[in-house]
PDB file of N, CA and C in Angstrom:
ATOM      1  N   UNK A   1     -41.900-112.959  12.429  1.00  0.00           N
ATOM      2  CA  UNK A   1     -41.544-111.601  12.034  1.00  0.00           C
ATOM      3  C   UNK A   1     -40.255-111.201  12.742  1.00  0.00           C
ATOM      4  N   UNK A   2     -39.068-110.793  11.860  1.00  0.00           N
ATOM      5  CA  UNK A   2     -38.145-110.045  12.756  1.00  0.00           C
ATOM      6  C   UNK A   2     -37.932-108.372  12.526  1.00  0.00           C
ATOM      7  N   UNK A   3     -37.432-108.129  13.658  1.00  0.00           N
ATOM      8  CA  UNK A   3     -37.200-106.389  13.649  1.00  0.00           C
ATOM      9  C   UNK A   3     -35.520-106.569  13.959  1.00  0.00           C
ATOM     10  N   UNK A   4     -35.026-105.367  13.989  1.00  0.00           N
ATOM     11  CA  UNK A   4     -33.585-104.876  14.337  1.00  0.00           C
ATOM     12  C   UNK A   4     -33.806-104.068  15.113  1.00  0.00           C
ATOM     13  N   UNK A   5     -32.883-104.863  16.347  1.00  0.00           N
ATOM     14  CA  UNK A   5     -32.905-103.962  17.358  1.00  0.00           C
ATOM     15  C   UNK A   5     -31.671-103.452  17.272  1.00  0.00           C
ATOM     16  N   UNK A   6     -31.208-101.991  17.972  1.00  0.00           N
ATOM     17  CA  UNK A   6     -30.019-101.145  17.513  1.00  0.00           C
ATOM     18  C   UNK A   6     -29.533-100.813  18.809  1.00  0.00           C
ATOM     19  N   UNK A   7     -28.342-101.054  19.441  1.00  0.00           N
ATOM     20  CA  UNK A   7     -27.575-101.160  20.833  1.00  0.00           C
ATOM     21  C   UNK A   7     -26.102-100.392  20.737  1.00  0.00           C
ATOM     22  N   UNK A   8     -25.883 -99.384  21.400  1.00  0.00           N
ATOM     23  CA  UNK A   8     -24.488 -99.065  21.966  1.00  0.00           C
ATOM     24  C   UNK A   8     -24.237 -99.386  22.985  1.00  0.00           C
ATOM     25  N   UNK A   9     -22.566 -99.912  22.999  1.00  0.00           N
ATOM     26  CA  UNK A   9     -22.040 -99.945  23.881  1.00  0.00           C
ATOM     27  C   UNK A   9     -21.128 -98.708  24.417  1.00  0.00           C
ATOM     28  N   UNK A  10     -21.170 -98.760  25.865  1.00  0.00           N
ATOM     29  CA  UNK A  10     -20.606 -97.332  26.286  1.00  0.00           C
ATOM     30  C   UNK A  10     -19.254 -98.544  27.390  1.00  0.00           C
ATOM     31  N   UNK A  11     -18.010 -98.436  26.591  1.00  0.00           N
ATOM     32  CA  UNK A  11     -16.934 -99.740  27.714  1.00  0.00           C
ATOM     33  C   UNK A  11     -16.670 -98.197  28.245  1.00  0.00           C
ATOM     34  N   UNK A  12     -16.343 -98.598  30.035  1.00  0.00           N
ATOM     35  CA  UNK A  12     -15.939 -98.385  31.117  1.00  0.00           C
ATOM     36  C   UNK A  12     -14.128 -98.387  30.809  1.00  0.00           C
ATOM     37  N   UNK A  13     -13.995 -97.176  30.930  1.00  0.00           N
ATOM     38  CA  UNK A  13     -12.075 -97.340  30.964  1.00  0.00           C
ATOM     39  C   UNK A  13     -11.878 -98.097  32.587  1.00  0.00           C
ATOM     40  N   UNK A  14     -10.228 -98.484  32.037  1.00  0.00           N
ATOM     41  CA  UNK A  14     -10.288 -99.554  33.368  1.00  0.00           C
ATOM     42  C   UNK A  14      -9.194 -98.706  34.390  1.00  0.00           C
ATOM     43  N   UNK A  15      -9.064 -99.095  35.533  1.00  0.00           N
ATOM     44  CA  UNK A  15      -8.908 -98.223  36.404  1.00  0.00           C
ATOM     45  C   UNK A  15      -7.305 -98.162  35.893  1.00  0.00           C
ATOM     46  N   UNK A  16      -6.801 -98.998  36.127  1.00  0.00           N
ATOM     47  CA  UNK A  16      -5.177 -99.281  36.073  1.00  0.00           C
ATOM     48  C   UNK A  16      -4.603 -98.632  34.599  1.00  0.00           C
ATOM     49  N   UNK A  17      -5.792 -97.726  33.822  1.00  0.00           N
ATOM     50  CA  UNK A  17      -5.472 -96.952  32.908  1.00  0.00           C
ATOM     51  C   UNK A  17      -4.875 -97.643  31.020  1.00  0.00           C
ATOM     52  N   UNK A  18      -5.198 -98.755  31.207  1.00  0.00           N
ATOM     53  CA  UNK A  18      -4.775 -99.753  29.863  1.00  0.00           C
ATOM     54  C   UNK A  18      -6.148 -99.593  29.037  1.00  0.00           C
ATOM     55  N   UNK A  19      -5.371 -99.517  27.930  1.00  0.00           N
ATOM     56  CA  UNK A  19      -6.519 -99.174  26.598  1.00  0.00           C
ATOM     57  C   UNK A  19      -7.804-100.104  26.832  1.00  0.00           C
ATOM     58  N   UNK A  20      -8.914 -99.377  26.661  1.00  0.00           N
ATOM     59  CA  UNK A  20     -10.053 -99.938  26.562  1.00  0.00           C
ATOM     60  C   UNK A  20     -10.433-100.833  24.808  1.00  0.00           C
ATOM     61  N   UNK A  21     -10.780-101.850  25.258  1.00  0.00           N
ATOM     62  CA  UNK A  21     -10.624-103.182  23.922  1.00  0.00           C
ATOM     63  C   UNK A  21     -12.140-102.579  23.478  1.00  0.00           C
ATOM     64  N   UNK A  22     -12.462-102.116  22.200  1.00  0.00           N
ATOM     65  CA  UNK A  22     -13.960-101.789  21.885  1.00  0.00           C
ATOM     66  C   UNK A  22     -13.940-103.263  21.113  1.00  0.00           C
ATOM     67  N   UNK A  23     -13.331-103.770  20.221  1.00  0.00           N
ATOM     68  CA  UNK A  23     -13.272-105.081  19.081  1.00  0.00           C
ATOM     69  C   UNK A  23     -12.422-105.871  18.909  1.00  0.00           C
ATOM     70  N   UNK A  24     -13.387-106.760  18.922  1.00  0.00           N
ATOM     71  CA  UNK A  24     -12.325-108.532  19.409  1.00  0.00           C
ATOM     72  C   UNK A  24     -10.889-108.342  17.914  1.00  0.00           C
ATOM     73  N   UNK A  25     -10.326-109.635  17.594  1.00  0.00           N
ATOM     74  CA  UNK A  25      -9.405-109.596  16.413  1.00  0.00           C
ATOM     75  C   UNK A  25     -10.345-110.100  15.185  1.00  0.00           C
ATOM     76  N   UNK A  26     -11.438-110.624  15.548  1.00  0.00           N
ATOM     77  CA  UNK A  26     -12.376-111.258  14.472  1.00  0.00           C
ATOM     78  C   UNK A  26     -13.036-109.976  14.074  1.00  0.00           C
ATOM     79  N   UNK A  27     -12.925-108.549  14.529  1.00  0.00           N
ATOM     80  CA  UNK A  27     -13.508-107.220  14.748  1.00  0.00           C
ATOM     81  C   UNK A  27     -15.128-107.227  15.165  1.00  0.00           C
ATOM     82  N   UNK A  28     -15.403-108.466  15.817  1.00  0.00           N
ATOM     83  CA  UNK A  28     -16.606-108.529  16.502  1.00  0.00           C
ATOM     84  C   UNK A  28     -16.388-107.212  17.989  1.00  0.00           C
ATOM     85  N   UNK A  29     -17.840-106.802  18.346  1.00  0.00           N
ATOM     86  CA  UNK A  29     -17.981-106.107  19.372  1.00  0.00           C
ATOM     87  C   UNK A  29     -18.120-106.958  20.733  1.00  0.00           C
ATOM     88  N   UNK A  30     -16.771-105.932  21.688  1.00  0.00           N
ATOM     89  CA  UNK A  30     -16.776-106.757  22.460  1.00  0.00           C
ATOM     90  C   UNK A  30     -17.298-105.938  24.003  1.00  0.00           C
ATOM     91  N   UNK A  31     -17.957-106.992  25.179  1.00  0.00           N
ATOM     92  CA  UNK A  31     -18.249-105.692  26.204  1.00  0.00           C
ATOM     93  C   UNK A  31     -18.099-106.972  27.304  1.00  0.00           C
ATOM     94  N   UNK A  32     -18.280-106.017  28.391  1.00  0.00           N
ATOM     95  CA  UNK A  32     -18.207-107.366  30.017  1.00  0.00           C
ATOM     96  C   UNK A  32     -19.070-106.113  31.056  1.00  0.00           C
ATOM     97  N   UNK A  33     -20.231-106.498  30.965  1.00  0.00           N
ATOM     98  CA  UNK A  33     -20.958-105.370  31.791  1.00  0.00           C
ATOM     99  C   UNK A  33     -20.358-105.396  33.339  1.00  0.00           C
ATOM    100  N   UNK A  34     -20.320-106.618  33.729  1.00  0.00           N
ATOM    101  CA  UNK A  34     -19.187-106.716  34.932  1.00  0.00           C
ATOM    102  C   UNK A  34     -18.121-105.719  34.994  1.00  0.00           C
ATOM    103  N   UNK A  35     -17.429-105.542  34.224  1.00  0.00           N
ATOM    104  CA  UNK A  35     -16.646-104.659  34.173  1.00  0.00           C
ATOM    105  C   UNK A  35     -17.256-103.024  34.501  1.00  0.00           C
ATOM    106  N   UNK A  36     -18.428-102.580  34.150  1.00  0.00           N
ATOM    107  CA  UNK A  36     -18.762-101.499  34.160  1.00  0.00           C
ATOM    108  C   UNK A  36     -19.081-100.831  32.297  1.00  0.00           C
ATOM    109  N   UNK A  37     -19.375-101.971  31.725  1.00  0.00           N
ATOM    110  CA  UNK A  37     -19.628-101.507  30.001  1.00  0.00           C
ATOM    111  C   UNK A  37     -21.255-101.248  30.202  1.00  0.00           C
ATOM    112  N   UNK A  38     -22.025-100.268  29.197  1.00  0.00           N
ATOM    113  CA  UNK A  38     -23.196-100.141  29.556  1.00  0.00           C
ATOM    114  C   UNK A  38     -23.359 -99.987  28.219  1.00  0.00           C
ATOM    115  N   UNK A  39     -24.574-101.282  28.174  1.00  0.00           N
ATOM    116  CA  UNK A  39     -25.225-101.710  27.071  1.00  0.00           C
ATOM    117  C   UNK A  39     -26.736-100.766  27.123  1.00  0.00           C
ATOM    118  N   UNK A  40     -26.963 -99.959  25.725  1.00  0.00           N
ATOM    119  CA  UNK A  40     -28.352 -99.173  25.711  1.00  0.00           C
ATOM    120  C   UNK A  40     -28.697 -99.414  24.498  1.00  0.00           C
ATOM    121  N   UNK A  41     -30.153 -99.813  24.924  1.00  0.00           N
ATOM    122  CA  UNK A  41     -30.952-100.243  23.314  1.00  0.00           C
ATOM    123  C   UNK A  41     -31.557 -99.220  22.748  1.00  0.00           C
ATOM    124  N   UNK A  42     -31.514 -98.201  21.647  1.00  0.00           N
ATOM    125  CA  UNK A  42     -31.737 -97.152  20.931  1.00  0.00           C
ATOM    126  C   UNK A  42     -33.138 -97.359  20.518  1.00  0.00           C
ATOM    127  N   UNK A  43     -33.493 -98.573  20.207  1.00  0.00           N
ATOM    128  CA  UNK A  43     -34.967 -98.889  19.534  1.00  0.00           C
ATOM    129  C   UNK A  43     -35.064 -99.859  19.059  1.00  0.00           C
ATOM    130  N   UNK A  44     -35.867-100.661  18.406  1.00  0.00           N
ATOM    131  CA  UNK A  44     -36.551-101.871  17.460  1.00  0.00           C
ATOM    132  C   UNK A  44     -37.104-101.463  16.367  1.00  0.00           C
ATOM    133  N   UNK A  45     -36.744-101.508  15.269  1.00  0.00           N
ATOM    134  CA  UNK A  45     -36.782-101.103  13.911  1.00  0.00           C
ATOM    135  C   UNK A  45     -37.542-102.392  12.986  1.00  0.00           C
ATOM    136  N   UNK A  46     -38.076-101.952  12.223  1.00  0.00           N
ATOM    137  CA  UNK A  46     -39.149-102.853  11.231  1.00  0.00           C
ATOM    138  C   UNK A  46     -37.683-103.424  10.083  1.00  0.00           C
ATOM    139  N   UNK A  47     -36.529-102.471   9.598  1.00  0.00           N
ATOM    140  CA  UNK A  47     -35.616-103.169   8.642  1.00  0.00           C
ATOM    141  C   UNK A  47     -34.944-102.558   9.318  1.00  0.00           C
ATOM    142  N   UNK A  48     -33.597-103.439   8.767  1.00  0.00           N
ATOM    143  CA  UNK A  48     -31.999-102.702   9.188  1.00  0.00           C
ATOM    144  C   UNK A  48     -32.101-101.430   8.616  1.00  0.00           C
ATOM    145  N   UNK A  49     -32.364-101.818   7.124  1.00  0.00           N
ATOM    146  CA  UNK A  49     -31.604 -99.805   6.802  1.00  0.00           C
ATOM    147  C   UNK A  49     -32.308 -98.610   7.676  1.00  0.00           C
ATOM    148  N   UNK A  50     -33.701 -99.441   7.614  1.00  0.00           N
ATOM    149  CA  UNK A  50     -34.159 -98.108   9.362  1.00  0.00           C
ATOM    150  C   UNK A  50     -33.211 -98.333  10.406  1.00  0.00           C
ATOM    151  N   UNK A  51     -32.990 -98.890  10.885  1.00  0.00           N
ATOM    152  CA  UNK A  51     -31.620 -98.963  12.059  1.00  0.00           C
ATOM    153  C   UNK A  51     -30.447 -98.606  11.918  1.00  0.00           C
ATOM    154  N   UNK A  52     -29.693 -98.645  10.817  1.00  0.00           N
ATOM    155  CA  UNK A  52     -28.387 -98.186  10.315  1.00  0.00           C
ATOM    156  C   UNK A  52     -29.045 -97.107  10.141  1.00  0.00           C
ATOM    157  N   UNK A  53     -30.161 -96.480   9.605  1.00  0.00           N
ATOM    158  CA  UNK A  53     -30.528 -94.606   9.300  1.00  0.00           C
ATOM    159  C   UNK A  53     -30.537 -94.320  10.888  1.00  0.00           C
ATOM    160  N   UNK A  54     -31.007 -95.081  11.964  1.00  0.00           N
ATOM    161  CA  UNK A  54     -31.105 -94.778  13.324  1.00  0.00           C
ATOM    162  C   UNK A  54     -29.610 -94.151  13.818  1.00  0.00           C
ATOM    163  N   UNK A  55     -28.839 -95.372  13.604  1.00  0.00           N
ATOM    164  CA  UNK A  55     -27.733 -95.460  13.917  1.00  0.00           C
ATOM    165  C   UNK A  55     -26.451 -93.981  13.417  1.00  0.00           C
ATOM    166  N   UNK A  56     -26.822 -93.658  12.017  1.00  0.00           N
ATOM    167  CA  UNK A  56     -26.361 -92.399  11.858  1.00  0.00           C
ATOM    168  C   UNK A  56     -26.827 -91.557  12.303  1.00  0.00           C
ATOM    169  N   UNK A  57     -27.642 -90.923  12.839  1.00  0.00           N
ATOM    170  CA  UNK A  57     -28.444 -89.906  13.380  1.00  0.00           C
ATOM    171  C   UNK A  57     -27.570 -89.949  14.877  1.00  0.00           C
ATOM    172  N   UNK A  58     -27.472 -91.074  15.260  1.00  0.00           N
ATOM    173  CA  UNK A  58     -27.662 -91.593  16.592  1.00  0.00           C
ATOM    174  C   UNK A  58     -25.876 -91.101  16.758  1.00  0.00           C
ATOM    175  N   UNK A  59     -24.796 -90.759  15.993  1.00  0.00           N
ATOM    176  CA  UNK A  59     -23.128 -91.117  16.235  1.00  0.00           C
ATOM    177  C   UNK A  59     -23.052 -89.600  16.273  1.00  0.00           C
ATOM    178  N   UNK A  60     -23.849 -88.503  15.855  1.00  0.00           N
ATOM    179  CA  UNK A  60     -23.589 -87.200  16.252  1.00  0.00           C
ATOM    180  C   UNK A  60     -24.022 -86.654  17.627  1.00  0.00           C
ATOM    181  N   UNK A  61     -24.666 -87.450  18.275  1.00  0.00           N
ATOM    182  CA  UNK A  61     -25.055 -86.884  19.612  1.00  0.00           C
ATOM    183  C   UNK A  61     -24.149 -87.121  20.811  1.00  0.00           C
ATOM    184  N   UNK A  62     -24.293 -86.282  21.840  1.00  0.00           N
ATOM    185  CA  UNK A  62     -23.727 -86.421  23.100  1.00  0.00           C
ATOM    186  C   UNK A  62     -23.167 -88.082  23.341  1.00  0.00           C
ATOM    187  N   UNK A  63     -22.359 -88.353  23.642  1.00  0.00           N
ATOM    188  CA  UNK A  63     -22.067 -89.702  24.705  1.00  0.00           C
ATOM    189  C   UNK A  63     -21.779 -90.741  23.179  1.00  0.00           C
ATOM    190  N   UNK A  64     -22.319 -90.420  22.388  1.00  0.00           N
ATOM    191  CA  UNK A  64     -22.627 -91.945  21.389  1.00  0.00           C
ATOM    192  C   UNK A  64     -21.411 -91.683  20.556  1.00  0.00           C
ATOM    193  N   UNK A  65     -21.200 -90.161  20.254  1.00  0.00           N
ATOM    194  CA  UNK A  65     -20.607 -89.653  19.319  1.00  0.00           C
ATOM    195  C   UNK A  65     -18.902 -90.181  19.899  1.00  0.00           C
ATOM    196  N   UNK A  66     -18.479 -90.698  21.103  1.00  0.00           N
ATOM    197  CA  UNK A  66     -17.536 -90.432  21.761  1.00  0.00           C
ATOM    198  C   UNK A  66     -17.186 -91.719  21.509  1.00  0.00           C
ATOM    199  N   UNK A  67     -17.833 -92.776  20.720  1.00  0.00           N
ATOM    200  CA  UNK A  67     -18.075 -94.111  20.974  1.00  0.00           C
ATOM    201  C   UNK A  67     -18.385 -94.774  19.780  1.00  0.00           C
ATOM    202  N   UNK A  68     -18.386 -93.841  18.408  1.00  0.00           N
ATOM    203  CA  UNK A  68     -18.771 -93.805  17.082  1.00  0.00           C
ATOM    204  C   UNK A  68     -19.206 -95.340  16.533  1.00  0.00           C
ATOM    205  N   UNK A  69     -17.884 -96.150  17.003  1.00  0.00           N
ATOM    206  CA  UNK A  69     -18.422 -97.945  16.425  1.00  0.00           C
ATOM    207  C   UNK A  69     -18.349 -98.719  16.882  1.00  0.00           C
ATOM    208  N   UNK A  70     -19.318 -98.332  18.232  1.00  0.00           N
ATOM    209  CA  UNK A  70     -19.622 -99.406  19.343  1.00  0.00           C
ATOM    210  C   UNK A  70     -21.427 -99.535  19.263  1.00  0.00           C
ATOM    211  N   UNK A  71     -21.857 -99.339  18.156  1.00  0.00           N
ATOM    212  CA  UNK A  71     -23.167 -99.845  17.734  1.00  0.00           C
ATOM    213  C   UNK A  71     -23.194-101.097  17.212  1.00  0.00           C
ATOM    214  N   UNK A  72     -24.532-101.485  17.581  1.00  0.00           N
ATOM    215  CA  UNK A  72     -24.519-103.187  17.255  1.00  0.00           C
ATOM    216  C   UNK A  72     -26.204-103.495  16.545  1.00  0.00           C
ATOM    217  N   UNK A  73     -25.877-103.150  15.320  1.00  0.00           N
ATOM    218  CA  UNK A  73     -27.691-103.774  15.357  1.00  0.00           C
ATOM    219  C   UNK A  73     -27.540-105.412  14.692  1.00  0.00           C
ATOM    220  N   UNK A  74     -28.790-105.767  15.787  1.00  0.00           N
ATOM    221  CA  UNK A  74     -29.215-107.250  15.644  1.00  0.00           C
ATOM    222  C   UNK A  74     -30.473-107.950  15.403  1.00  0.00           C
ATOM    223  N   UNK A  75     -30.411-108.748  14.543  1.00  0.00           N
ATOM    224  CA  UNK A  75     -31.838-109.136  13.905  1.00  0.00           C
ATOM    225  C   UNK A  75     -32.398-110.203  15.434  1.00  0.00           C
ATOM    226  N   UNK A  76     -33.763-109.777  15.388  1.00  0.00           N
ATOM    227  CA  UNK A  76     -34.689-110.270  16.598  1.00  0.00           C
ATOM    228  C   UNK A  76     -35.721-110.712  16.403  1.00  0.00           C
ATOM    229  N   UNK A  77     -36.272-112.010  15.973  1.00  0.00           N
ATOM    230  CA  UNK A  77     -37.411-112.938  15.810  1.00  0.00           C
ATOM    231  C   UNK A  77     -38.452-112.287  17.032  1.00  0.00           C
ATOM    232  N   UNK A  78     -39.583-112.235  16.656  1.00  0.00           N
ATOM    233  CA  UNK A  78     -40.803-111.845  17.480  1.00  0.00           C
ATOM    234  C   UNK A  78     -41.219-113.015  17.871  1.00  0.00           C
ATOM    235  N   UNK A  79     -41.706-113.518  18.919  1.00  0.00           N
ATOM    236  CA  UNK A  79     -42.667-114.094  19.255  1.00  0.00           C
ATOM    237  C   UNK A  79     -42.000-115.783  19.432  1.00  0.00           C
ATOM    238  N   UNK A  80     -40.866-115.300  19.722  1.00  0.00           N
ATOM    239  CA  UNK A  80     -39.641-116.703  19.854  1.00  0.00           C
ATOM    240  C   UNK A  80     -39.558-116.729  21.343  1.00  0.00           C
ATOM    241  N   UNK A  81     -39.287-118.012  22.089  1.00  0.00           N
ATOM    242  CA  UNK A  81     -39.143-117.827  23.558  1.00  0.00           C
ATOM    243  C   UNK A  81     -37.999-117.861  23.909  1.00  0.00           C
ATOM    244  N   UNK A  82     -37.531-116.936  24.661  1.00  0.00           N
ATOM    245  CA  UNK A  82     -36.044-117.001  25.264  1.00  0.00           C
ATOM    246  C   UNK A  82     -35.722-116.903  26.537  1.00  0.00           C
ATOM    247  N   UNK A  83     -34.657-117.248  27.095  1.00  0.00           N
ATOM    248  CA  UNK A  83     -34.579-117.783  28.724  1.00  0.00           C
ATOM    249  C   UNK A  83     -35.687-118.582  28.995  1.00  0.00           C
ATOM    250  N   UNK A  84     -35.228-119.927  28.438  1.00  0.00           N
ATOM    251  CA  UNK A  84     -36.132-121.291  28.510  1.00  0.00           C
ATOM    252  C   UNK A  84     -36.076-121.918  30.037  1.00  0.00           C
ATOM    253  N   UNK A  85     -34.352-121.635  30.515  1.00  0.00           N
ATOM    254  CA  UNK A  85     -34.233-122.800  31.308  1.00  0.00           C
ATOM    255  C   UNK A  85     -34.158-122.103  32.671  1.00  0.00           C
ATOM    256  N   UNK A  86     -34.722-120.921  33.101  1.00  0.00           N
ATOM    257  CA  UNK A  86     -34.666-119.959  34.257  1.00  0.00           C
ATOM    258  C   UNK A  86     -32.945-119.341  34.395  1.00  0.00           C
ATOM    259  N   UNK A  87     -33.255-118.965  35.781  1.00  0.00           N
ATOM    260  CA  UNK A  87     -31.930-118.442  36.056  1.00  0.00           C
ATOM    261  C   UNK A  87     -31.285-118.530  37.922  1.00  0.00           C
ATOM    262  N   UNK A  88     -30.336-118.163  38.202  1.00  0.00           N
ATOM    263  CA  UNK A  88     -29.779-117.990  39.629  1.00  0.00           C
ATOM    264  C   UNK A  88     -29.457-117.436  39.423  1.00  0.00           C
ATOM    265  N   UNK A  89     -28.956-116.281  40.844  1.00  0.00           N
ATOM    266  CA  UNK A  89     -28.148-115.219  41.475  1.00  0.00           C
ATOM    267  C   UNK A  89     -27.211-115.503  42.384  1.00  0.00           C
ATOM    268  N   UNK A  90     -26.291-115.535  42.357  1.00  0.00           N
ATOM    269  CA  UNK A  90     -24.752-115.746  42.749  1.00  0.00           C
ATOM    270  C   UNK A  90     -24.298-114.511  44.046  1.00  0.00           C
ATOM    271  N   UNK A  91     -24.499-114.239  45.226  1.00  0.00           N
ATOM    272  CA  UNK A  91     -24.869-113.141  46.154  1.00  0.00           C
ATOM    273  C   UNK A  91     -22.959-113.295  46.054  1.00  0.00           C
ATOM    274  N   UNK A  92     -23.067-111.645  45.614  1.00  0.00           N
ATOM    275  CA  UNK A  92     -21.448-111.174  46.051  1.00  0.00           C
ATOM    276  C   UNK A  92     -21.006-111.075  47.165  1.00  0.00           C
ATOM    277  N   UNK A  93     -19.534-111.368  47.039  1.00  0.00           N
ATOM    278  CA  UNK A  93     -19.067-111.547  48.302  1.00  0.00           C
ATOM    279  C   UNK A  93     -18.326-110.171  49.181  1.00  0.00           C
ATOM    280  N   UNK A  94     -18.911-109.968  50.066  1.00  0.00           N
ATOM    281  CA  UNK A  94     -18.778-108.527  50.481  1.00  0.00           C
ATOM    282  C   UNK A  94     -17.624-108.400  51.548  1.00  0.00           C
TER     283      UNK A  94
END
């Protein structure tokens, strides 16, 4: 079974004041949470057009509205396993 899950991105302007990149040249969405981009998942939807209806509702409000087409909905298999192979943490260097 898949659902659509529905995600804005909120990119972080960068300090040194140079345009913030919302979309690659392929006009894919682009983000680097490293940077300070903050990825928020709106919900999990049974079909897209429920998610795209999410998604309009969702571009008139506070914060989202500022950010109009930095939504991303993506189709999501249920019951699929992901992060198979574990993970590490890399301790910053202070």
């Amino acid at each position: 079974m898949d659902v659509y899950l529905l995600w804005h991105i909120r990119h972080a302007p960068f300090i040194d004041g140079r345009p913030t990149e919302h979309r690659g040249e392929d006009g894919e969405l682009i983000w680097d949470e490293e940077d300070g981009d903050d990825l928020k998942i709106l919900g999990a939807y049974s079909s897209e057009q429920k998610a795209q209806q999410r998604l309009v509702r969702a571009r008139e409000l506070p914060g989202f509205r500022d950010e109009p087409d930095c939504f991303l909905v993506e189709q999501y298999t249920l019951d699929e396993d992901r992060w198979t192979e574990g993970f590490i943490t890399v301790p910053l260097n202070e």
